[in-house]
N, C-alpha and C. Protein backbone atom coordinates (compact mmCIF):
# COMPACT_ATOMS: atom_id res chain seq x y z
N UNK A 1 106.73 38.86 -48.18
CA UNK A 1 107.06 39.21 -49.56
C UNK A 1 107.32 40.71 -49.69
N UNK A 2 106.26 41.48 -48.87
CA UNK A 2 106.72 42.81 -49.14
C UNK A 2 107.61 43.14 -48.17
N UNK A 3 107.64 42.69 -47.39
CA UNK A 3 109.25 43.43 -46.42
C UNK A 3 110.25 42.74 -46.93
N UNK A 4 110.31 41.78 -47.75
CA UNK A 4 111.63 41.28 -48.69
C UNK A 4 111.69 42.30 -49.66
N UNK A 5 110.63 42.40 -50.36
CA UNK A 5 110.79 43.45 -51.35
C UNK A 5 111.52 44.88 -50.74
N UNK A 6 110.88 45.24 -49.78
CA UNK A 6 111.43 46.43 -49.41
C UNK A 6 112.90 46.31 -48.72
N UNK A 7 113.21 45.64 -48.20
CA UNK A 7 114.75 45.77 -47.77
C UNK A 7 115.48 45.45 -49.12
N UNK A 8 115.22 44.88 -49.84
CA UNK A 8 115.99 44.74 -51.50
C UNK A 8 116.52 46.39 -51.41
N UNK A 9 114.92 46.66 -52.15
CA UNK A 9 114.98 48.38 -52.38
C UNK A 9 115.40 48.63 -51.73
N UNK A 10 115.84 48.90 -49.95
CA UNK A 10 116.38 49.85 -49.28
C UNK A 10 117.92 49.73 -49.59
N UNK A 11 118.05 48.18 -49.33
CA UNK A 11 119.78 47.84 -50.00
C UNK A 11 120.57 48.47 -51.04
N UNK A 12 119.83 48.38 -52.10
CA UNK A 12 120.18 49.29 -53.52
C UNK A 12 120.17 50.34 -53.30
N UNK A 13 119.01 51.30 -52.40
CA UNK A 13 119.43 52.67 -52.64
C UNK A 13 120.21 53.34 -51.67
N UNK A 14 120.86 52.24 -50.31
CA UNK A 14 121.81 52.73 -50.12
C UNK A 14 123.09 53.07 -51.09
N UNK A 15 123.41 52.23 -51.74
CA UNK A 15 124.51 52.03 -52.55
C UNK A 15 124.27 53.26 -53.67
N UNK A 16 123.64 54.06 -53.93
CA UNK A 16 123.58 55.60 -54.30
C UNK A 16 124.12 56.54 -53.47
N UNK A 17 125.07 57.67 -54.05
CA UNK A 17 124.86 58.18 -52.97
C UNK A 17 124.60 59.94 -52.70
N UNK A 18 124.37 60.22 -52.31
CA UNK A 18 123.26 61.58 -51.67
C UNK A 18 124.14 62.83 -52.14
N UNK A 19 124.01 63.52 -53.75
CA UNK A 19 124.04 64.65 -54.24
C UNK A 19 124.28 65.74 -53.27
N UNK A 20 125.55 66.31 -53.43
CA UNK A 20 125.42 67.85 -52.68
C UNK A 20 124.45 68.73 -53.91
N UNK A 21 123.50 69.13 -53.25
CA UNK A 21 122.77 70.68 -54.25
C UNK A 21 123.53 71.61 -54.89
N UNK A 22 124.65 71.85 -54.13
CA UNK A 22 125.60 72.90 -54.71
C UNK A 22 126.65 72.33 -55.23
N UNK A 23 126.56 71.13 -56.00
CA UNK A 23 127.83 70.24 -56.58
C UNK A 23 127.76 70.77 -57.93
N UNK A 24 128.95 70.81 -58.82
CA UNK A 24 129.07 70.79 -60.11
C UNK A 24 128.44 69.80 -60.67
N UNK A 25 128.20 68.60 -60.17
CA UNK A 25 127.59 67.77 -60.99
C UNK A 25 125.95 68.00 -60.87
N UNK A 26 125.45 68.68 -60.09
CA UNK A 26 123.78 69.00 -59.59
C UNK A 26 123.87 69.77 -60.94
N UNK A 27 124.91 71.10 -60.98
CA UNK A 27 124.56 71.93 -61.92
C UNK A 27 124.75 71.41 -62.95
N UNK A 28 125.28 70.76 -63.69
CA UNK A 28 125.65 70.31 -64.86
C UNK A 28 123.98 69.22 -65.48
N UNK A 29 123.78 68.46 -64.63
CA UNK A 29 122.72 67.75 -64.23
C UNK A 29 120.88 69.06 -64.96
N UNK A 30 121.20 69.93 -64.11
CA UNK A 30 119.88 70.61 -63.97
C UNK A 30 119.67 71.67 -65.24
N UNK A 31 121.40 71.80 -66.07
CA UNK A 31 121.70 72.24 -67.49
C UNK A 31 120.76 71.09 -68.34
N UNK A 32 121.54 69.79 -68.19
CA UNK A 32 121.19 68.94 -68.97
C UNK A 32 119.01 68.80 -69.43
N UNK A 33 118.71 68.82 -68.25
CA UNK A 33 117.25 68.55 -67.57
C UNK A 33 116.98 70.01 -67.86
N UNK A 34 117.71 71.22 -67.98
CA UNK A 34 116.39 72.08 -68.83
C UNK A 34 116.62 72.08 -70.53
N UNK A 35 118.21 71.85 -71.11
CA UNK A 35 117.37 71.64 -72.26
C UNK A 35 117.23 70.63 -72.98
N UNK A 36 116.48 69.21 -72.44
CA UNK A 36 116.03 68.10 -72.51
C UNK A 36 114.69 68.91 -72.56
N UNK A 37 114.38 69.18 -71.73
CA UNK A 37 112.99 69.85 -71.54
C UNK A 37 112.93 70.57 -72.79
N UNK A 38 113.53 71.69 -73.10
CA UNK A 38 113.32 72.61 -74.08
C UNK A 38 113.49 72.06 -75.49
N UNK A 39 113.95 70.74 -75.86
CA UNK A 39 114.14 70.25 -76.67
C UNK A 39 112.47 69.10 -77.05
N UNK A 40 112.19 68.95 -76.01
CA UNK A 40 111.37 68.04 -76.15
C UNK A 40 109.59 68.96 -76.39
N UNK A 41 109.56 70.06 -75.36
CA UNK A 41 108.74 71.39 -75.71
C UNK A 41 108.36 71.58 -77.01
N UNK A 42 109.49 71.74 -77.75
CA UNK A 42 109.50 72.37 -79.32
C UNK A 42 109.46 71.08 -80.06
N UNK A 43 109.91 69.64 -79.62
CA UNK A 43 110.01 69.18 -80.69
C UNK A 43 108.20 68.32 -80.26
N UNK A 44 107.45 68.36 -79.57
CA UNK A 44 106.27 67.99 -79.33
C UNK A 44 105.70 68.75 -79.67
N UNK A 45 105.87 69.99 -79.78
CA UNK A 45 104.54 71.11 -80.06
C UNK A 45 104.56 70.67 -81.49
N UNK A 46 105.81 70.94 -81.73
CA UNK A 46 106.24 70.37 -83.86
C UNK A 46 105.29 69.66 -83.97
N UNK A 47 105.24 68.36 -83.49
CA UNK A 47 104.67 67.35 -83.78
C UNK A 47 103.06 67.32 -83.60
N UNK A 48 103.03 68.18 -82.91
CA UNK A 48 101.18 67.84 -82.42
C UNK A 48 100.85 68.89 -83.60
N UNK A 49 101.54 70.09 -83.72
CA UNK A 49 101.30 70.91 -84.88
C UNK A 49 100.85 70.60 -86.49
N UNK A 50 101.95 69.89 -86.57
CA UNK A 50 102.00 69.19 -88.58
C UNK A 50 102.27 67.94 -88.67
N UNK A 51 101.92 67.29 -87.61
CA UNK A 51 101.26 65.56 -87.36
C UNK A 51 102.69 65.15 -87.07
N UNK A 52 103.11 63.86 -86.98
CA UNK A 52 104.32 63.13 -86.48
C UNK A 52 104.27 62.68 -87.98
N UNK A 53 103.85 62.47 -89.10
CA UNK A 53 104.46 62.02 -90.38
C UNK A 53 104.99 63.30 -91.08
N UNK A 54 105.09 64.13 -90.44
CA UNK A 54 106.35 65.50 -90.96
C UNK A 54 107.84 65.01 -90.70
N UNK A 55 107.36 64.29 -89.29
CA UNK A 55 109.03 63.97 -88.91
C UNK A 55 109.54 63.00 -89.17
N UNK A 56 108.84 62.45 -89.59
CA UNK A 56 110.15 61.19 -89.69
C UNK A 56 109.98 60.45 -88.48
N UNK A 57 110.65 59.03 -88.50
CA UNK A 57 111.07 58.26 -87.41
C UNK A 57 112.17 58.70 -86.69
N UNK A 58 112.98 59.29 -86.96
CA UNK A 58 114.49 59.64 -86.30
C UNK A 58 114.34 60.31 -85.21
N UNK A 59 113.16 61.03 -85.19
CA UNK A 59 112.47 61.85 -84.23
C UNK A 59 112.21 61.75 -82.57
N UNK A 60 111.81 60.04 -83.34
CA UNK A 60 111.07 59.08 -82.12
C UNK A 60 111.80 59.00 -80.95
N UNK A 61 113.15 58.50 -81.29
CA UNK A 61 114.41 58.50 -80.39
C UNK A 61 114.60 59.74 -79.40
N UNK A 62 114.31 60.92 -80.22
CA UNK A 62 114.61 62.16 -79.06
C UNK A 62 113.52 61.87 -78.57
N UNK A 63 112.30 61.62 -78.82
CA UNK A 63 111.17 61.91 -77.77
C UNK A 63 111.66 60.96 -76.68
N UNK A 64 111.69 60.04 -77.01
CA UNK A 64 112.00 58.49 -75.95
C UNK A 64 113.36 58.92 -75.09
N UNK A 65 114.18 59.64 -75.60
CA UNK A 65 115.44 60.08 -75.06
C UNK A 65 115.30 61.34 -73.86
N UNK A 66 114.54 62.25 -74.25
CA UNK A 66 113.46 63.01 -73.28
C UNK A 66 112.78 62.48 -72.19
N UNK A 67 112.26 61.51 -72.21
CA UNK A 67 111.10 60.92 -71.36
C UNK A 67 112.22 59.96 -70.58
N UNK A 68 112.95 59.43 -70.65
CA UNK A 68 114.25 58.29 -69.83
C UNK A 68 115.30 59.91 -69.11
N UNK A 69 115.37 60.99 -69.90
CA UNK A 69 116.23 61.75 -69.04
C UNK A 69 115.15 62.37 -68.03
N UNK A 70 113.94 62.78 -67.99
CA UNK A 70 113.13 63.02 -67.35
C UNK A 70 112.65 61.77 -66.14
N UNK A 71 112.89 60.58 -66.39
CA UNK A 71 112.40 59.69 -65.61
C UNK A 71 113.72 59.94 -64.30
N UNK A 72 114.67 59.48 -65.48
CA UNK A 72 116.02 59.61 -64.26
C UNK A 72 116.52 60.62 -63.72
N UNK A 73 115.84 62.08 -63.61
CA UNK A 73 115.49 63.21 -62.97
C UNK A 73 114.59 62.66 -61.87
N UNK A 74 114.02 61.42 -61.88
CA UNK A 74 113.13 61.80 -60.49
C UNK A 74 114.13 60.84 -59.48
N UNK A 75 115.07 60.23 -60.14
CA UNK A 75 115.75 59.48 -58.84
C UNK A 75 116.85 60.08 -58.78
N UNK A 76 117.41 61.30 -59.33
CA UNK A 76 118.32 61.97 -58.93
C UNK A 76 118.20 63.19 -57.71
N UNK A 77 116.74 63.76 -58.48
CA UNK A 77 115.82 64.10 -57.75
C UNK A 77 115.60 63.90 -56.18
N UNK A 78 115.05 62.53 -56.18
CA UNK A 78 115.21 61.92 -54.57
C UNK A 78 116.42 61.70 -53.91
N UNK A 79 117.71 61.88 -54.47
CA UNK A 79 119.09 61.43 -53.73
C UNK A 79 119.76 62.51 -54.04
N UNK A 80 119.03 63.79 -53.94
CA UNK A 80 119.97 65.19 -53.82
C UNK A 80 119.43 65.84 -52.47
N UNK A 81 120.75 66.25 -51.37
CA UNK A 81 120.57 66.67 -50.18
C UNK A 81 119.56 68.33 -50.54
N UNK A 82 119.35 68.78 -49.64
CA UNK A 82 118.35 70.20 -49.57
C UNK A 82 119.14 70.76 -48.54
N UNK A 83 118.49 72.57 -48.29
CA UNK A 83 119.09 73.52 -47.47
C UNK A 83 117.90 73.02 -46.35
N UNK A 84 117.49 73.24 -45.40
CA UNK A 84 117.19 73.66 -44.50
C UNK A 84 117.50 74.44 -43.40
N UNK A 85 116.97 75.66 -43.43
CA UNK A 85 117.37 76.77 -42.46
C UNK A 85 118.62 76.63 -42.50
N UNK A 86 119.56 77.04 -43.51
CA UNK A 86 121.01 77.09 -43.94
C UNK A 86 121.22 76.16 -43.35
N UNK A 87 121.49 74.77 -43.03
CA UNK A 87 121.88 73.48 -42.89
C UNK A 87 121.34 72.52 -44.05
N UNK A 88 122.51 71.70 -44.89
CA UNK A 88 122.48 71.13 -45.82
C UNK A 88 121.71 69.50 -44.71
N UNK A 89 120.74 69.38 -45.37
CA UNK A 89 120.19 67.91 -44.81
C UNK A 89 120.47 66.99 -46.23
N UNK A 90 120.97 65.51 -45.53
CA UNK A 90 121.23 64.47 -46.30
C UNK A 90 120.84 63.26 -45.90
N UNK A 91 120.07 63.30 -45.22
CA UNK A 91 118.93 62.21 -44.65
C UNK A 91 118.16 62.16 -45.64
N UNK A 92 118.46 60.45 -46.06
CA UNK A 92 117.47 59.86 -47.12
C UNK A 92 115.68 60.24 -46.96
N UNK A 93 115.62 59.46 -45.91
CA UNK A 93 114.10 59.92 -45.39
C UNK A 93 113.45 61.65 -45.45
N UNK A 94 114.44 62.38 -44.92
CA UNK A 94 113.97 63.59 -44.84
C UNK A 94 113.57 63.99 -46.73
N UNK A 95 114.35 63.69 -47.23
CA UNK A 95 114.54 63.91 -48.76
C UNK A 95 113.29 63.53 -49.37
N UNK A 96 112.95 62.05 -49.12
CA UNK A 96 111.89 61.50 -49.95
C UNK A 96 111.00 62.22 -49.10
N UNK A 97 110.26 62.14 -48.08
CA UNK A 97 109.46 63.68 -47.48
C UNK A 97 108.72 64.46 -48.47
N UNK A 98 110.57 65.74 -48.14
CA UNK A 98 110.53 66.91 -49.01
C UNK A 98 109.61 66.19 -50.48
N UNK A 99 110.81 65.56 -50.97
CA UNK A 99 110.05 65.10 -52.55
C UNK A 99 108.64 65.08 -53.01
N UNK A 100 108.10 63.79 -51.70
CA UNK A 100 106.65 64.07 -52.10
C UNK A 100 106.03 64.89 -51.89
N UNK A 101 106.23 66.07 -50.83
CA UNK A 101 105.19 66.98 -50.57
C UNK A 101 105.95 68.53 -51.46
N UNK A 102 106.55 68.09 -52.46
CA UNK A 102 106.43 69.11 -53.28
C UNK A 102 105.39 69.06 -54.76
């Protein structure tokens, strides 16, 4: 069951495929993911500040919209190549590695 499970998963995440670091789309990506962040910063402090019935429900959505762009930061995260000793590595394995031991 679990080595079915896991070749599933390995199947699918071949079919992703492995971010250059220095791509326009990394940068555009790591724009997006800081001000998601900075949006979500201010609009949580708001909230813990003058309670969540200041805001409204409409609110809710950015928080939830924050937390899904942050989630899907960690699997973009794992399928973006790294420098090593000025050599770009794009080995899946090496990646998830790096990932966890940061």
């Amino acid at each position: 069951m679990v080595s079915t499970c896991y070749q599933l998963f390995s199947k699918m995440l071949r079919k992703i495929p492995i971010i250059n670091p220095s791509s326009n789309l990394k940068y555009t990506w790591d724009l997006v993911i800081s001000l998601s962040l900075l949006v979500g910063f201010i609009l949580l402090s708001a909230m813990i500040s003058f309670g969540p019935e200041e805001f409204g429900t409409g609110n809710d959505f950015i928080v939830q919209l924050v937390l899904i762009v942050c989630a899907a930061d960690i699997l973009v995260t794992c399928n973006t190549g790294f420098y090593k000793r000025g050599i770009i590595c794009n080995n899946r394995g090496s990646i998830w590695r790096k990932y966890n031991n940061e």
